[in-house]
Protein backbone atom coordinates (compact mmCIF):
# COMPACT_ATOMS: atom_id res chain seq x y z
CA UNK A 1 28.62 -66.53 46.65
CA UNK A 2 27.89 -65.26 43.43
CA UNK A 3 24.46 -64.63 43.46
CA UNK A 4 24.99 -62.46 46.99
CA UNK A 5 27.56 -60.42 44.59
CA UNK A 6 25.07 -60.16 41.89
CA UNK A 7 21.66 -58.83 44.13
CA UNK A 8 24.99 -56.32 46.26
CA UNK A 9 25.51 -54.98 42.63
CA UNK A 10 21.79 -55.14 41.83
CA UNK A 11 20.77 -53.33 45.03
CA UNK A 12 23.56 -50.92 44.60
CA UNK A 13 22.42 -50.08 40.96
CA UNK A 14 19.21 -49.33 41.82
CA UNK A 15 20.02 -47.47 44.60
CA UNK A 16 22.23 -45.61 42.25
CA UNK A 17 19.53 -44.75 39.94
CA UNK A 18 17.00 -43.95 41.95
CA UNK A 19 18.96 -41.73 43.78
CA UNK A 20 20.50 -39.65 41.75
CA UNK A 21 16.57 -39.16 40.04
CA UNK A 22 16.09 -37.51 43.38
CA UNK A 23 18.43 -34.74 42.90
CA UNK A 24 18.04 -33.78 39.40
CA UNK A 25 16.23 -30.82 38.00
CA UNK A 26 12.79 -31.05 36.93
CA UNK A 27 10.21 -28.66 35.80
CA UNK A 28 7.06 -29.46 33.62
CA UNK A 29 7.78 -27.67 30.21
CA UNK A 30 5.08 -26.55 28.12
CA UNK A 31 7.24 -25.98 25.14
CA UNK A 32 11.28 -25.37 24.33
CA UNK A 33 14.09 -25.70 21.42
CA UNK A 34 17.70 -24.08 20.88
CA UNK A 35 17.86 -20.98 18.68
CA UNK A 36 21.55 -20.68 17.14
CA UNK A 37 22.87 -17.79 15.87
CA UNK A 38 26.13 -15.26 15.68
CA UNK A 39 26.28 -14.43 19.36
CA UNK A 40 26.15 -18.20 19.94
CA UNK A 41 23.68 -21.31 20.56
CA UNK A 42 20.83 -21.06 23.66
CA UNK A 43 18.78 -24.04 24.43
CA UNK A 44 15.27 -22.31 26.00
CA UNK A 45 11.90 -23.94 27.33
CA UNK A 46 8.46 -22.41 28.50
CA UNK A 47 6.79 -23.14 31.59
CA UNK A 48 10.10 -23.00 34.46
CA UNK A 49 10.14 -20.80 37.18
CA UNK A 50 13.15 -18.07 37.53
CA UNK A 51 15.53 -17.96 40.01
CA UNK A 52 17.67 -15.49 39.29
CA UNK A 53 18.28 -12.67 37.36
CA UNK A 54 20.88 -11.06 34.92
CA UNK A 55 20.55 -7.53 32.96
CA UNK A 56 22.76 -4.79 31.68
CA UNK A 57 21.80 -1.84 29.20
CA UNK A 58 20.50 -4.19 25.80
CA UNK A 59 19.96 -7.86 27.86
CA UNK A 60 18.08 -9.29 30.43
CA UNK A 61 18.94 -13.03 30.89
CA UNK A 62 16.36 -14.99 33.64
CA UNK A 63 18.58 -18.37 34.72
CA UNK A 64 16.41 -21.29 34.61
CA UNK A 65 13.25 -19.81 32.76
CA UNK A 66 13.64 -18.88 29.25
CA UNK A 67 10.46 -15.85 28.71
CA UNK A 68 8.71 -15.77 25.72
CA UNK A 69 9.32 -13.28 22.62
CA UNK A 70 6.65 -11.65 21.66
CA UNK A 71 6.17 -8.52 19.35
CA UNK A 72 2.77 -8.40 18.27
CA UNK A 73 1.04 -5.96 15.62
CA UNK A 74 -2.35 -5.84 16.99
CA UNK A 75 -4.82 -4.79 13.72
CA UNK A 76 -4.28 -3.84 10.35
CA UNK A 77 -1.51 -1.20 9.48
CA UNK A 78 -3.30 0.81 6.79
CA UNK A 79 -1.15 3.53 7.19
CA UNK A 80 0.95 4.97 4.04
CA UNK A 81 4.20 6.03 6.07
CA UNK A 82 7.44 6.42 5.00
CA UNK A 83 9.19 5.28 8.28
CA UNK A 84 9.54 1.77 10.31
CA UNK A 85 8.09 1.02 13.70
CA UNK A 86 9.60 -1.11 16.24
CA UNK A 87 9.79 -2.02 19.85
CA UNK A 88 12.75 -3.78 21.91
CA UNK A 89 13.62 -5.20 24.52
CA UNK A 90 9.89 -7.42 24.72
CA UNK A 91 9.35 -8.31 27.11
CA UNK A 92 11.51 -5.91 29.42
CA UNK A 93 11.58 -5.67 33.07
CA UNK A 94 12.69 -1.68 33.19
CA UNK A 95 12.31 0.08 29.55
CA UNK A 96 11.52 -0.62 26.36
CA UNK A 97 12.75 1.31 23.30
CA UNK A 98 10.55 2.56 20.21
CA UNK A 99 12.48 3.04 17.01
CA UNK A 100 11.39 5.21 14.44
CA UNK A 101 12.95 4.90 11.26
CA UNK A 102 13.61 7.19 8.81
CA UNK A 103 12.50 9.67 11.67
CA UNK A 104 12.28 13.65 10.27
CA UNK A 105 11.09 15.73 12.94
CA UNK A 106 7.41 13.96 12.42
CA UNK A 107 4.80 14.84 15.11
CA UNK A 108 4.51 11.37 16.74
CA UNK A 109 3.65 10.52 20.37
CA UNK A 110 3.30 7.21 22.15
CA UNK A 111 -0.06 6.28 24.63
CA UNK A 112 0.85 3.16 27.18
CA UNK A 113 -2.11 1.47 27.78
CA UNK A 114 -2.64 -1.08 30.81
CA UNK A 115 -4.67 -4.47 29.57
CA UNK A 116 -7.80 -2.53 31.15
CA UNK A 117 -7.21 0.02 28.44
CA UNK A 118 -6.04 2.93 31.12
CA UNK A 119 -3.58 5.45 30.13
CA UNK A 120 -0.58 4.78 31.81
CA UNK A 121 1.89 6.87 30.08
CA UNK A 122 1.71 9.28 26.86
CA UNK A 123 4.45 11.39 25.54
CA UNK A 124 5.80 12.87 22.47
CA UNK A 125 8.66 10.99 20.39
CA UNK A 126 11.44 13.22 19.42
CA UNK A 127 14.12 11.46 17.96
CA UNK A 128 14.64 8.23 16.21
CA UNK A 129 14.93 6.05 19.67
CA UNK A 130 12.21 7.02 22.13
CA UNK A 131 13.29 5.50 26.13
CA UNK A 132 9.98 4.42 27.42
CA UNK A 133 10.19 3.41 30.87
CA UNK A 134 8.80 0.69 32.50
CA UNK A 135 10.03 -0.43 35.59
CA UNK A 136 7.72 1.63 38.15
CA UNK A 137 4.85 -0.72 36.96
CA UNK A 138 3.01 -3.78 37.77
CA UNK A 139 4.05 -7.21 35.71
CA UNK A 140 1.58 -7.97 32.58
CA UNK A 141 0.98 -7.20 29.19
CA UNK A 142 1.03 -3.56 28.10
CA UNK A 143 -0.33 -1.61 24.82
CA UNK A 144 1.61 1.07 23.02
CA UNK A 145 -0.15 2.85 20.53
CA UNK A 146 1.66 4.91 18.40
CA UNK A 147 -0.57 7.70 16.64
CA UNK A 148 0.58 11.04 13.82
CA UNK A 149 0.22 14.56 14.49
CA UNK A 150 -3.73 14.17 13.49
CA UNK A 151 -4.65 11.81 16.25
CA UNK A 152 -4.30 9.42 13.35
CA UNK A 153 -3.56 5.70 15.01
CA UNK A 154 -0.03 4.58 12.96
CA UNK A 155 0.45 0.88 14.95
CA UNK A 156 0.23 -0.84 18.26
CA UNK A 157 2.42 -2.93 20.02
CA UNK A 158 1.97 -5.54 22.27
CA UNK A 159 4.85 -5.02 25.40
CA UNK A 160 5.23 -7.74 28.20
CA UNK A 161 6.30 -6.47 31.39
CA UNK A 162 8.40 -9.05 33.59
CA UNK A 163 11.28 -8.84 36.00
């Protein structure tokens, strides 16, 4: 009698095991971590596929796929300016803001450039946050140049387009 109790509970432990493994999440993860800070503690991995999506005016949060941050400097800034370039949100799914700091009424403008190197937006930057929008295009990686009132090539940014 007590071995028929012992392969019931056997049986019923595997069982157990094996299928509850069928109903768990799984995804093959490339890479992944937790990043703490102020606004709290987010646990993140590469390589999941979205299923949903969150986004007001400064966020965009994709449940179940954590996106990759990327701001890239592509070249050498040998520039002498007196003023601070930067790009956010990156990636985006509908704009992306340039900040110029320090901005005085400088003759800037922006070029967008597809990864084929086509023009897909240029415009002049008038004010220390420029709105660049970027939800009418495709998905993929984006170049914004950012040149003086000389033609003279200041910095370029690497932008990832997602939704």
């Amino acid at each position: 009698m007590n071995t028929k109790i012992q392969t019931c509970f056997s049986i019923i432990l595997v069982y157990h095991f094996y299928s509850a493994d069928l109903y768990a999440q799984k995804s093959t993860n490339t890479a992944g971590g937790n990043a703490n800070g102020l606004g709290g503690t987010v646990s993140y991995s590469i390589g999941q596929v979205a299923f949903s999506t969150i986004s007001n005016n400064n966020v965009s949060i994709a449940q179940g796929v954590q996106q990759a941050y990327e701001i890239y400097n592509i070249g050498i800034n040998e520039t002498s300016t007196n003023f601070a370039l930067t790009i956010f949100p990156n990636p985006t799914s509908d704009f992306v803001i340039l900040e110029v700091g320090c901005f005085s009424n400088q003759n800037l403008t922006y070029q967008l450039l597809d990864v084929n190197n086509r023009e897909v937006n240029r415009n002049q930057i008038s004010s220390h946050q420029t709105l660049i929008p970027m939800g009418k295009y495709k998905n993929g990686t984006y170049f914004l140049n950012v040149s003086n009132e000389y033609k003279k090539h200041l910095q370029t940014f690497k932008v990832i387009k997602s939704n």
